[in-house]
C-alpha atoms as a PDB file:
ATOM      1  CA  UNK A   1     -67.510 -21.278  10.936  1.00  0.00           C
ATOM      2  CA  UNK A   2     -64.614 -23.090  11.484  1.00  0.00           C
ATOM      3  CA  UNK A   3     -60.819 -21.116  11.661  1.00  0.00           C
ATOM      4  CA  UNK A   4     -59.508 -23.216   9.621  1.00  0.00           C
ATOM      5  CA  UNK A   5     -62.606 -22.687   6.826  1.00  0.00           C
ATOM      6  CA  UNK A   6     -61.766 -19.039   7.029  1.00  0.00           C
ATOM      7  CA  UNK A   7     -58.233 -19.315   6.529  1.00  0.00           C
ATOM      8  CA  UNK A   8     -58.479 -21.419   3.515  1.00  0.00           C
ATOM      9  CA  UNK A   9     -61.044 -19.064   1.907  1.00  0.00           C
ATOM     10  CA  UNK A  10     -59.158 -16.362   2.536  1.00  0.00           C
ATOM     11  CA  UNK A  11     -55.787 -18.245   0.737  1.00  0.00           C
ATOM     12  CA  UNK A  12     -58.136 -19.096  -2.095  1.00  0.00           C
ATOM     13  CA  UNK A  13     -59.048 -15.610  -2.206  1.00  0.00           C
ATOM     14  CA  UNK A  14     -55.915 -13.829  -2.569  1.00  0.00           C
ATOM     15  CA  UNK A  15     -54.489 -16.613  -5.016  1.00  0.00           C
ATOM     16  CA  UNK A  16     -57.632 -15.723  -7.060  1.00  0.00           C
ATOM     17  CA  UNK A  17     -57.140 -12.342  -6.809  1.00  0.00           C
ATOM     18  CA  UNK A  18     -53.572 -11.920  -7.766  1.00  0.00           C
ATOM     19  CA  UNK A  19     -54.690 -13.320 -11.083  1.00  0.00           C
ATOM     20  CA  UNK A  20     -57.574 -10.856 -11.590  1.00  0.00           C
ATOM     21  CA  UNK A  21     -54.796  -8.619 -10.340  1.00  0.00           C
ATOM     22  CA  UNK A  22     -51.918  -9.636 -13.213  1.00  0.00           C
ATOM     23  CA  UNK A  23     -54.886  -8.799 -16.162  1.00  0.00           C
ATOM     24  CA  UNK A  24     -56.010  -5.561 -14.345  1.00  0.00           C
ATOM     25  CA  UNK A  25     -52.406  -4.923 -14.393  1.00  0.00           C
ATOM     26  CA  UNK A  26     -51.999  -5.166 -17.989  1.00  0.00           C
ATOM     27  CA  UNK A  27     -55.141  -3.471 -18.478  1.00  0.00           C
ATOM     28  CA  UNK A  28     -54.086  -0.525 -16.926  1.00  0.00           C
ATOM     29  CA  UNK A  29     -50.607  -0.650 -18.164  1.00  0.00           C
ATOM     30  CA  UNK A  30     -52.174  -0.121 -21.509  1.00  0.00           C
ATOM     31  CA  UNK A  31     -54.520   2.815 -20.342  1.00  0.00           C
ATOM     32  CA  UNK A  32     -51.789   4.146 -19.134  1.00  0.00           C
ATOM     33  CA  UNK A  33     -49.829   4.500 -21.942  1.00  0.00           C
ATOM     34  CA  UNK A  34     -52.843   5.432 -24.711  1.00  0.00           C
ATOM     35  CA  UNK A  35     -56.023   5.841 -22.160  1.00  0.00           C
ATOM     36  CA  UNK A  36     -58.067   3.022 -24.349  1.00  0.00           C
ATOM     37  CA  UNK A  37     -59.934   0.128 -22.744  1.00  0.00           C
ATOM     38  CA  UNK A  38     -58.407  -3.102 -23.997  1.00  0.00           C
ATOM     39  CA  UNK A  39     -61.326  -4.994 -23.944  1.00  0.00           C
ATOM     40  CA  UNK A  40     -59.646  -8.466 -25.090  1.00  0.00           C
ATOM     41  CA  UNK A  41     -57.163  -8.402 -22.278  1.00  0.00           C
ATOM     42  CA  UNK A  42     -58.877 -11.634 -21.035  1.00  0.00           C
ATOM     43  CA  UNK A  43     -58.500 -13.321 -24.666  1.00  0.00           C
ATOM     44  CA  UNK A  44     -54.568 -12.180 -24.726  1.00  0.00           C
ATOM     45  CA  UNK A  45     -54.709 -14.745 -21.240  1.00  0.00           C
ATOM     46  CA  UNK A  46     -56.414 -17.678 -22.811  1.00  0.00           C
ATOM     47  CA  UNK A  47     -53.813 -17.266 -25.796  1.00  0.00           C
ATOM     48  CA  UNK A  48     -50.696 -16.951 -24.138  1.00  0.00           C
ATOM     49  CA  UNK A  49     -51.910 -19.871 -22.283  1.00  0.00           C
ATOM     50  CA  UNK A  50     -53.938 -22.219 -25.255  1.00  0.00           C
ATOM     51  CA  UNK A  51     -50.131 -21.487 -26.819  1.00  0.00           C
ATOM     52  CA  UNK A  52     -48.293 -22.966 -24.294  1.00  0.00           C
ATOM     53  CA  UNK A  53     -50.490 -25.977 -23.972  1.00  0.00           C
ATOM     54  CA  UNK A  54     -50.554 -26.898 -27.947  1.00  0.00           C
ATOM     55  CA  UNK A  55     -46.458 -26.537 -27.518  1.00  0.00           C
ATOM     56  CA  UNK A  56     -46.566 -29.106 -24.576  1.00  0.00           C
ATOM     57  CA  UNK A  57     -49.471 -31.802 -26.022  1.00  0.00           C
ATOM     58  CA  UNK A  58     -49.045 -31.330 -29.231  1.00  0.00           C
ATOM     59  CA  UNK A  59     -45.414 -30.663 -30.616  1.00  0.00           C
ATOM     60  CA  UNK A  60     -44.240 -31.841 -26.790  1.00  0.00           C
ATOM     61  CA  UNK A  61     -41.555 -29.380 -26.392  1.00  0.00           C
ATOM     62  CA  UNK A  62     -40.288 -28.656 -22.580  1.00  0.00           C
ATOM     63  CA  UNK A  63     -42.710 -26.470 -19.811  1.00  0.00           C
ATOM     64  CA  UNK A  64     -40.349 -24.068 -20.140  1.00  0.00           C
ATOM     65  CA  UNK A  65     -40.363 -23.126 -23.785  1.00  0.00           C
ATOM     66  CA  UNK A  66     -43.676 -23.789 -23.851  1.00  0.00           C
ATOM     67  CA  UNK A  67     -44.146 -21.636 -21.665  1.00  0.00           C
ATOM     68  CA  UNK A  68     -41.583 -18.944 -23.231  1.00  0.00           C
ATOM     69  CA  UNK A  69     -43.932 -19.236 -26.275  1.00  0.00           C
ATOM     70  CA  UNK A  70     -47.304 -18.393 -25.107  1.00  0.00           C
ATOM     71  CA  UNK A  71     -45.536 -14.967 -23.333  1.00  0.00           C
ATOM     72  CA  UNK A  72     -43.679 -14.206 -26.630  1.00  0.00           C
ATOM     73  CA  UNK A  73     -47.229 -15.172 -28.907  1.00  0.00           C
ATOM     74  CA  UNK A  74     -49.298 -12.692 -26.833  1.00  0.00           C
ATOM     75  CA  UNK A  75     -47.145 -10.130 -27.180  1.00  0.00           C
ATOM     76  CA  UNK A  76     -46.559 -10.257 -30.452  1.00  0.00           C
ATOM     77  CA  UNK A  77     -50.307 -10.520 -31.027  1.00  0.00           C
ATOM     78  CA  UNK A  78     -51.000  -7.331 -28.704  1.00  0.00           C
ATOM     79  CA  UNK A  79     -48.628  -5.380 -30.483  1.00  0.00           C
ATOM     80  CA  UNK A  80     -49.470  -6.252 -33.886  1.00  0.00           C
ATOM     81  CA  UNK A  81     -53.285  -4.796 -33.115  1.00  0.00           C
ATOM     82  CA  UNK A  82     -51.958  -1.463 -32.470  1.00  0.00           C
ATOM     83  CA  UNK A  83     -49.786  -1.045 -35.454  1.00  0.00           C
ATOM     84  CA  UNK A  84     -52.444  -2.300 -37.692  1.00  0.00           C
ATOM     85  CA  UNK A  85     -55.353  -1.693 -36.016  1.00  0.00           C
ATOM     86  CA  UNK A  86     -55.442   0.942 -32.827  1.00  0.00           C
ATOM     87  CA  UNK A  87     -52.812   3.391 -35.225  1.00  0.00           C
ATOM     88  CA  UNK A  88     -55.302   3.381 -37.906  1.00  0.00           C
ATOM     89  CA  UNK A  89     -58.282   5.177 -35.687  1.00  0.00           C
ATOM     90  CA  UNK A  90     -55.505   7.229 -33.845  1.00  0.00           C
ATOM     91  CA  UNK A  91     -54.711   8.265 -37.220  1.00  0.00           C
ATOM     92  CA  UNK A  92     -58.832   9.284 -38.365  1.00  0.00           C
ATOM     93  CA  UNK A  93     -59.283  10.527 -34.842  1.00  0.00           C
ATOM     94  CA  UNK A  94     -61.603   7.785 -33.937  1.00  0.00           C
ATOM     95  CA  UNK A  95     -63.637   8.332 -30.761  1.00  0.00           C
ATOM     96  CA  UNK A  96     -63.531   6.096 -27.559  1.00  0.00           C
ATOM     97  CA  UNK A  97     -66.260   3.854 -28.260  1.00  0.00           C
ATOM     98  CA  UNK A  98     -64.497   3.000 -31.669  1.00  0.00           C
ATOM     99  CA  UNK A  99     -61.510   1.430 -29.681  1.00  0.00           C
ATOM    100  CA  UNK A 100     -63.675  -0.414 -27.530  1.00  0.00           C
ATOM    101  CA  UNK A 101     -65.736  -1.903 -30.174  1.00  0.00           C
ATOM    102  CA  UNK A 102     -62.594  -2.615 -31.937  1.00  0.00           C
ATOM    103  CA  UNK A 103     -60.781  -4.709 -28.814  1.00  0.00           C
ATOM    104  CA  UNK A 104     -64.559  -6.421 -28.437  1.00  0.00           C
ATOM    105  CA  UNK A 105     -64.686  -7.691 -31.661  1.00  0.00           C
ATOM    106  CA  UNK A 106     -60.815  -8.840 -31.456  1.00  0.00           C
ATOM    107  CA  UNK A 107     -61.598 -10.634 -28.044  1.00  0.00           C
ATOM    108  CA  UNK A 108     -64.465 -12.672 -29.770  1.00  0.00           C
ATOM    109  CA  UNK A 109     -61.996 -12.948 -32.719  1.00  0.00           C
ATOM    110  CA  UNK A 110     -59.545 -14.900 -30.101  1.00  0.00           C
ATOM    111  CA  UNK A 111     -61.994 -17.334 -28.730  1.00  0.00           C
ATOM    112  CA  UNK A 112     -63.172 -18.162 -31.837  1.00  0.00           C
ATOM    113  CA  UNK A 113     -59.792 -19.348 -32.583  1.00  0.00           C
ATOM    114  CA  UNK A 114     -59.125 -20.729 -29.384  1.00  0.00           C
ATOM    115  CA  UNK A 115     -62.067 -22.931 -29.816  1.00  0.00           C
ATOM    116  CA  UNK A 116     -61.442 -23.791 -33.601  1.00  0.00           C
ATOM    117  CA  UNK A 117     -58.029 -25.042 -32.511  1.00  0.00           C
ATOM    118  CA  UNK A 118     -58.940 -26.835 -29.377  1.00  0.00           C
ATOM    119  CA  UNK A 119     -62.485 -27.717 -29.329  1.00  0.00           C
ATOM    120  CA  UNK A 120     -64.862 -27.238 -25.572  1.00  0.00           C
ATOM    121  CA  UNK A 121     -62.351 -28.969 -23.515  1.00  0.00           C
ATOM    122  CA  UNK A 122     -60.074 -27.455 -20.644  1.00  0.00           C
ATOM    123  CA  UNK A 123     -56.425 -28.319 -20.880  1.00  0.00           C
ATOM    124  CA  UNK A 124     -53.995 -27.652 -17.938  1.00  0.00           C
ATOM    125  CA  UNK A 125     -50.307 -27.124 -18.232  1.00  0.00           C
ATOM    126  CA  UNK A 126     -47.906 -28.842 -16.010  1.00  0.00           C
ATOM    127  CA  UNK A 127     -47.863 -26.870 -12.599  1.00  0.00           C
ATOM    128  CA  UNK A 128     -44.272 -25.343 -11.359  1.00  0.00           C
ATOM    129  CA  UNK A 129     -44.101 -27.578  -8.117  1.00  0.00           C
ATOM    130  CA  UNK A 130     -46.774 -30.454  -6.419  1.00  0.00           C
ATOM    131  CA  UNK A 131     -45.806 -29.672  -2.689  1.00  0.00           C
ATOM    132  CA  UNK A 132     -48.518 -29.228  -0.310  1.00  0.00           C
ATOM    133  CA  UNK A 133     -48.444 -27.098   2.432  1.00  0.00           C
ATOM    134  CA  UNK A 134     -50.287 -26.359   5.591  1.00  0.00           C
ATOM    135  CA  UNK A 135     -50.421 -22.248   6.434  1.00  0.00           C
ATOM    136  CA  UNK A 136     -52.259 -21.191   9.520  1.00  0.00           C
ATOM    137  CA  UNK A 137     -54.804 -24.359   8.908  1.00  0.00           C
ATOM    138  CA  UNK A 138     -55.030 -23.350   4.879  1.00  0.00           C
ATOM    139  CA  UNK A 139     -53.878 -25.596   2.372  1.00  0.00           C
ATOM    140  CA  UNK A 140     -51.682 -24.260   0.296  1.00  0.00           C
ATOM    141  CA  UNK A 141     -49.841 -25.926  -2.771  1.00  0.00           C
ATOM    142  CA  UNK A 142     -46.586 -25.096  -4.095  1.00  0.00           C
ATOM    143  CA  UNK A 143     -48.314 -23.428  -7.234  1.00  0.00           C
ATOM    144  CA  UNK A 144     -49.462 -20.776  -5.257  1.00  0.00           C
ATOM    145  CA  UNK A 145     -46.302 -19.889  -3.920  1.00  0.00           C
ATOM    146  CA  UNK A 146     -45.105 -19.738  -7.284  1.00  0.00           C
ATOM    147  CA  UNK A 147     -48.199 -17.101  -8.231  1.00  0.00           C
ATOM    148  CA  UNK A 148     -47.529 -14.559  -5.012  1.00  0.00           C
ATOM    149  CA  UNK A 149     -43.966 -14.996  -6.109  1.00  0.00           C
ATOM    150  CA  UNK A 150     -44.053 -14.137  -9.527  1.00  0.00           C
ATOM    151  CA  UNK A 151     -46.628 -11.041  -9.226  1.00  0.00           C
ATOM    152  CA  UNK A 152     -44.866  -9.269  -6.536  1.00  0.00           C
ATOM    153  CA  UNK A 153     -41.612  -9.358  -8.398  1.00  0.00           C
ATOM    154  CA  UNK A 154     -43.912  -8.362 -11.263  1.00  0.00           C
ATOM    155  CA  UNK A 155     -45.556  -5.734  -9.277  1.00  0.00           C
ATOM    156  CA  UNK A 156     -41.881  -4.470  -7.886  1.00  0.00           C
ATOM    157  CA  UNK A 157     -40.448  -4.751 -11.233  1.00  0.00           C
ATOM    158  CA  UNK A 158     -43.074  -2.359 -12.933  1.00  0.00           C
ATOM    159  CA  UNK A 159     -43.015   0.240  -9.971  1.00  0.00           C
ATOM    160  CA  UNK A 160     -39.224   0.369 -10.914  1.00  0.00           C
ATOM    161  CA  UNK A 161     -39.588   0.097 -14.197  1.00  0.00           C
ATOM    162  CA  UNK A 162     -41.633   3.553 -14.657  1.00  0.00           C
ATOM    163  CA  UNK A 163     -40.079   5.265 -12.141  1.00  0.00           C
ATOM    164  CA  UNK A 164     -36.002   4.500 -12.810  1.00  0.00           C
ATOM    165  CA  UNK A 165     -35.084   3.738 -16.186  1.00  0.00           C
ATOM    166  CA  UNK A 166     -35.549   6.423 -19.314  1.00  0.00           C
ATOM    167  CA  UNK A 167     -37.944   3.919 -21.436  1.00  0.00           C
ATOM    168  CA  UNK A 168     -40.454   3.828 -18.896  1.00  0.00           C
ATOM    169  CA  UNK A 169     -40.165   7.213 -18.184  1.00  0.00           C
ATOM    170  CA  UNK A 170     -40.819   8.267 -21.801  1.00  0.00           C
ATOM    171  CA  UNK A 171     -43.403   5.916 -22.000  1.00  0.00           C
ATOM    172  CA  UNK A 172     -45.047   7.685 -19.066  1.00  0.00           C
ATOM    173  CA  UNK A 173     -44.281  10.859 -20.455  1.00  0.00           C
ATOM    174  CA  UNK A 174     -46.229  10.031 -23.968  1.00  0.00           C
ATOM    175  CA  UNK A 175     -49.421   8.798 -22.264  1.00  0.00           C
ATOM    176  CA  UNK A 176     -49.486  12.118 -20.039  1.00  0.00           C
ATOM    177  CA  UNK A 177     -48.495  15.311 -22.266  1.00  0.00           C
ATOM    178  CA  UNK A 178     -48.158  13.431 -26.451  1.00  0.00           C
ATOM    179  CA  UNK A 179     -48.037  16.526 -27.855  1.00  0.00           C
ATOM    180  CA  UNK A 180     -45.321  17.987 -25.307  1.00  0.00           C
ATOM    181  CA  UNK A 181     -43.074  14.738 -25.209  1.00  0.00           C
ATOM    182  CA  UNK A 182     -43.135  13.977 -29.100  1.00  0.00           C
ATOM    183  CA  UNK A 183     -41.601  17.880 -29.101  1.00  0.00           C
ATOM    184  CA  UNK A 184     -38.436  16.715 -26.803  1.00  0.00           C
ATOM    185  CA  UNK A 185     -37.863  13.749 -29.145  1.00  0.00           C
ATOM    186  CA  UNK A 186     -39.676  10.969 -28.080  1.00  0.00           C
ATOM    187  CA  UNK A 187     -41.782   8.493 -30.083  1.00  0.00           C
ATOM    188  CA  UNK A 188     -45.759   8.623 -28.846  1.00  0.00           C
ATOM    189  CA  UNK A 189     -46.157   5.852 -31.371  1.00  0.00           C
ATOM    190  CA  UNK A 190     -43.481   3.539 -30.632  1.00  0.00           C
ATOM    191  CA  UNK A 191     -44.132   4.337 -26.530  1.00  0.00           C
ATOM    192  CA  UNK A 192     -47.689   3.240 -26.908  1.00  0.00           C
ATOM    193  CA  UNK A 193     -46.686  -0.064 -28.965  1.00  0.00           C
ATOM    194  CA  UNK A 194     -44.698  -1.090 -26.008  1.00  0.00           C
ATOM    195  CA  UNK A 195     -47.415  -0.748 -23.557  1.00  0.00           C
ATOM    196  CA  UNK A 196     -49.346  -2.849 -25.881  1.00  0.00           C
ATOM    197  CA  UNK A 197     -46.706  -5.446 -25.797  1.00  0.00           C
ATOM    198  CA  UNK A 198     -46.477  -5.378 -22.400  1.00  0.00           C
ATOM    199  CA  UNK A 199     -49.553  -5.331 -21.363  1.00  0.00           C
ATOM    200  CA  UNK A 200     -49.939  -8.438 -23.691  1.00  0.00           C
ATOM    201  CA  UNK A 201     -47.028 -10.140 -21.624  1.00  0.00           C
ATOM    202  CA  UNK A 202     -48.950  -9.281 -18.164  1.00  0.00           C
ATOM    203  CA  UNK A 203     -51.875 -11.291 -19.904  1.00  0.00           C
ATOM    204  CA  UNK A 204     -49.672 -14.209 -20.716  1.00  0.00           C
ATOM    205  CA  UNK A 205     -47.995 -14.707 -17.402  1.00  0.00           C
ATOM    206  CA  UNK A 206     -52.026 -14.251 -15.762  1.00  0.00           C
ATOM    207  CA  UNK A 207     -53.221 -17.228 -18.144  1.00  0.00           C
ATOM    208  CA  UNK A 208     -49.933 -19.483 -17.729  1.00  0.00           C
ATOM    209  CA  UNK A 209     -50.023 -18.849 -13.653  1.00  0.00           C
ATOM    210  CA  UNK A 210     -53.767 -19.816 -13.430  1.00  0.00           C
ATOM    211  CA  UNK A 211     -53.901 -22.448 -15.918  1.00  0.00           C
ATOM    212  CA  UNK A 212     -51.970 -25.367 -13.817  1.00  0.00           C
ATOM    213  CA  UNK A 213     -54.880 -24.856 -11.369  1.00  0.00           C
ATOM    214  CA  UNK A 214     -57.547 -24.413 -13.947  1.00  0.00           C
ATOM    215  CA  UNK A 215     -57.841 -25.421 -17.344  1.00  0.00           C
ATOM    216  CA  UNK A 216     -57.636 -23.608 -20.390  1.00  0.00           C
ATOM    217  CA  UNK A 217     -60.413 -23.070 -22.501  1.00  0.00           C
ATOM    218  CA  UNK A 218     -61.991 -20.513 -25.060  1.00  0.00           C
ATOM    219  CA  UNK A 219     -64.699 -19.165 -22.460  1.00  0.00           C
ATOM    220  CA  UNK A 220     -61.968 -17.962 -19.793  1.00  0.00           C
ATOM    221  CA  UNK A 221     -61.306 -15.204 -21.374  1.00  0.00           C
ATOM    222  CA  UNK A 222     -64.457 -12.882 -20.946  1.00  0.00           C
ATOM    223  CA  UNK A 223     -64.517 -13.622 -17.442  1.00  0.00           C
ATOM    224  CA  UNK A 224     -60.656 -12.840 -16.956  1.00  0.00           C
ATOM    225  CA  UNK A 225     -61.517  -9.646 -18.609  1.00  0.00           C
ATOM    226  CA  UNK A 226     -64.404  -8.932 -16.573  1.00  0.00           C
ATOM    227  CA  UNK A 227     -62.506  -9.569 -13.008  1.00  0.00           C
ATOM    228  CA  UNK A 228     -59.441  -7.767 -13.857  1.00  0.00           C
ATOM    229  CA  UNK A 229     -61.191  -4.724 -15.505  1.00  0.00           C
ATOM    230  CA  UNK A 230     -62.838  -4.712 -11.764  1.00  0.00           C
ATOM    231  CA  UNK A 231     -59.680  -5.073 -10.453  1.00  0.00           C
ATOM    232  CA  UNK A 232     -58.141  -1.956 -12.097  1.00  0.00           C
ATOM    233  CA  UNK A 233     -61.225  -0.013 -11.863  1.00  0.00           C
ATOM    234  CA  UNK A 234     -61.633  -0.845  -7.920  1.00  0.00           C
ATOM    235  CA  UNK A 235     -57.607   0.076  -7.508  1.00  0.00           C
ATOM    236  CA  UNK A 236     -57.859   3.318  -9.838  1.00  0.00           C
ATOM    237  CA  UNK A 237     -57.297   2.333 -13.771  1.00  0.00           C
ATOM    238  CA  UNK A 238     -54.587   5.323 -13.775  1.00  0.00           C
ATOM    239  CA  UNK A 239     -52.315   3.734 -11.173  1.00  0.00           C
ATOM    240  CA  UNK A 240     -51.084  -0.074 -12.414  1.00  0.00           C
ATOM    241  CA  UNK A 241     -49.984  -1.167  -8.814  1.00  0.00           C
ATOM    242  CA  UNK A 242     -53.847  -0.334  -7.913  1.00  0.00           C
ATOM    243  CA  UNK A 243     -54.934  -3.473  -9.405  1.00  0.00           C
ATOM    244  CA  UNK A 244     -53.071  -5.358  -6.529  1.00  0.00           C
ATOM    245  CA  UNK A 245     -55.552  -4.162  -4.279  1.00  0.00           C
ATOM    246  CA  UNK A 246     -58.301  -4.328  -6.279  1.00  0.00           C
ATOM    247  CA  UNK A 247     -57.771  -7.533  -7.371  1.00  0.00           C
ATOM    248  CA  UNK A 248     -57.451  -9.324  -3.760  1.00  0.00           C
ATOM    249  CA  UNK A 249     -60.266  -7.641  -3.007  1.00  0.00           C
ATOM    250  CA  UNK A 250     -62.218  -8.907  -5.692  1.00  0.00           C
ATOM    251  CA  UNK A 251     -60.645 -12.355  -5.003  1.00  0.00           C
ATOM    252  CA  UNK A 252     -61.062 -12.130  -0.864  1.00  0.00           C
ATOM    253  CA  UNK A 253     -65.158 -11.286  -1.501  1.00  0.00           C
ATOM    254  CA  UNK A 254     -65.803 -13.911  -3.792  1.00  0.00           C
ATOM    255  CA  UNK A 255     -64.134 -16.636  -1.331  1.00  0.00           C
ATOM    256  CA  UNK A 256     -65.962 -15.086   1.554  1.00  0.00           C
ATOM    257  CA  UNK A 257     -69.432 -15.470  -0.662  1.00  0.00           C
ATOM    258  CA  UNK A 258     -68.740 -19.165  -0.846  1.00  0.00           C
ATOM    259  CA  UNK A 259     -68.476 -19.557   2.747  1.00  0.00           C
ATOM    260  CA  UNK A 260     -70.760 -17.733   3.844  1.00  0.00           C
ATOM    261  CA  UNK A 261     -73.578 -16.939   1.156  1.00  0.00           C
ATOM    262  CA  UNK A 262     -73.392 -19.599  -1.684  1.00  0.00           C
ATOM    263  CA  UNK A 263     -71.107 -20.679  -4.227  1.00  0.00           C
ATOM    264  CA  UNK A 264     -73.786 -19.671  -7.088  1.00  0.00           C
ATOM    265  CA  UNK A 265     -73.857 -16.115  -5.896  1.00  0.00           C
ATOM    266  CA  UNK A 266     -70.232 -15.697  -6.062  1.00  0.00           C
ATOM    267  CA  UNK A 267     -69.523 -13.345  -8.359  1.00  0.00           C
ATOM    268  CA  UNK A 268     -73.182 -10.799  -7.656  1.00  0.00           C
ATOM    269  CA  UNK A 269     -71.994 -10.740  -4.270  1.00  0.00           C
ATOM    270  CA  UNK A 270     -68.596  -9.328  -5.278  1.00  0.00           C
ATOM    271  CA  UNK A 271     -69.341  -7.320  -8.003  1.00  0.00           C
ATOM    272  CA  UNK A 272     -72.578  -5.958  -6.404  1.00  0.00           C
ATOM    273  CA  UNK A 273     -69.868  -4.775  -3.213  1.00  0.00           C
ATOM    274  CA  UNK A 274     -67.884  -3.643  -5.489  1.00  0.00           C
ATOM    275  CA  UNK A 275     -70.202  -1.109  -6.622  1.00  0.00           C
ATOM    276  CA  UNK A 276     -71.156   0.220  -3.484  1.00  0.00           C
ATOM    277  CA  UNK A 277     -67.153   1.164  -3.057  1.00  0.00           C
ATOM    278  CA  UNK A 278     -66.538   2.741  -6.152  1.00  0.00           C
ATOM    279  CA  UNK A 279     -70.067   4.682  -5.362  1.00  0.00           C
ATOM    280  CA  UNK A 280     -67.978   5.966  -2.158  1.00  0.00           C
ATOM    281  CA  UNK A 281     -64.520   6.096  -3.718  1.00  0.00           C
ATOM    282  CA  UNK A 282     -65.583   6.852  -7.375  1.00  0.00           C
ATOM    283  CA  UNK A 283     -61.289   7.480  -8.596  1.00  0.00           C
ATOM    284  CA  UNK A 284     -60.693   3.862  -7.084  1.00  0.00           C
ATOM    285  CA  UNK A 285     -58.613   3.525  -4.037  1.00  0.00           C
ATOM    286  CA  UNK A 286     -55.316   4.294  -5.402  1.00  0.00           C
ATOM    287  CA  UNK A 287     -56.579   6.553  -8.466  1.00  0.00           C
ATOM    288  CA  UNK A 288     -55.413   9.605  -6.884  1.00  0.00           C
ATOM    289  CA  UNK A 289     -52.027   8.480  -6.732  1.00  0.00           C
ATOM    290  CA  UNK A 290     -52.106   7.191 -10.035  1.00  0.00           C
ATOM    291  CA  UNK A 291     -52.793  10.591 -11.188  1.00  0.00           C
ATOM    292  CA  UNK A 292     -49.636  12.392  -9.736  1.00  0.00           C
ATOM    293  CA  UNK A 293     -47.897   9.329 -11.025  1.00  0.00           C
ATOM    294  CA  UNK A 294     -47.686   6.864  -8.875  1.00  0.00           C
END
């Protein structure tokens, strides 16, 4: 196999994975703040993005309010499930599996819409730049650039955002001792609304980054779900910045299955690996971390 091959498999890769990355992000951004699986993570994506398009096609507004749109839509739709949805079982002490039948039936809710609205076809929003470049033999357009751009500031921006400022502090506080930090003051329920919204927002900015590259439609969002749950599983669900790793490693196997397995095989190949590690590092690779608050 041909340098060159390898190198553009492996830029495919990572590009992949950085979006499996942004929804495992969010995902664990919102287990982190109320320790529920969010099930319809990948459905938040396809909104946030399905929003954006109908604002370009349809009512032909600019990219960038468009785009302004589909973030503000999905969060506003995240956080509107826990107030009248996730508070409601909080409140009648539902048990795990009610949560996660609850986000389940939401996420089918979603692409039911999504399809309603715009039928089986993909649609594609304008991408940020159409330069080509040449990396080490890879290919590499200007989109993305724009995607390892935006989710390392994201990635910086959340580190700092926990760890510096007194929101994300309380809202770290809330998800780790409720009982103790509702008794200095702050709001558990408010706190665990705003990782809802922003793990909605890490959704949105997953589905508007990929969706230049591929289209839209109603059946992206399982699979986004799937691939960053993996993600934030493989990086330790406790510890957000964990879903970087897991994510381009998620991304990296698939592209190597292409090249050197088949195309069709894909996503066995990379899940079945991905099994074998979490059978050898069953708290992820970063889960420990995540745990002392990383």
């Amino acid at each position: 196999m041909s340098m060159m091959l390898l190198a553009q498999a492996c830029a495919t890769g990572i590009t992949n994975g950085l979006i499996y990355a942004l929804v495992g992000l969010g995902m664990a951004v919102i287990f982190k703040g109320s320790r529920l699986i969010n099930a319809m993570h990948g459905e938040l994506a396809v909104v946030g993005a399905a929003t954006a398009v109908y604002c370009v096609e349809i009512a032909m507004w600019p990219t960038w309010l468009a785009v302004t749109m589909g973030m503000l839509i999905a969060m506003v739709l995240s956080t509107l499930v826990d107030i009248g949805l996730v508070r409601r079982l909080f409140n009648r002490n539902a048990r795990e599996e009610s949560f996660l039948l609850l986000t389940v039936g939401l996420g089918f809710t979603f692409s039911a819409a999504v399809l309603y609205v715009f039928g089986r076809e993909e649609h594609l929003l304008p991408a940020f730049g159409d330069e080509i470049y040449e990396v080490a033999g890879a290919i590499i357009r200007e989109q993305t650039i724009w995607i390892v751009g935006i989710a390392a500031f994201i990635l910086i921006g959340l580190k700092l955002f926990y760890k510096y400022t007194d929101f994300g502090l309380a809202m770290m506080a809330a998800s780790i001792d409720p009982d103790g930090a509702a008794t200095t003051g702050i709001n558990v329920r408010l706190m665990r609304t705003a990782t809802f919204a922003l793990g909605g927002l890490m959704a949105a900015v997953a589905g508007l980054l990929v969706t230049p590259m591929i289209g839209v439609s109603y059946q992206m969002g399982p699979i986004l779900t799937l691939k960053g749950f993996a993600a934030a599983v493989l990086g330790g669900l406790t510890n957000p910045l964990g879903a970087l790793v897991g994510g381009i490693t998620i991304g990296l196997l698939e592209s190597l299955s292409i090249v050197y397995i088949s195309s069709g095989l894909k996503d066995a190949v990379a899940l079945s690996v991905l099994i074998v590690i979490m059978i050898l590092v069953p708290d992820g690779i970063l889960g420990r971390s995540g745990r002392k608050g990383g």
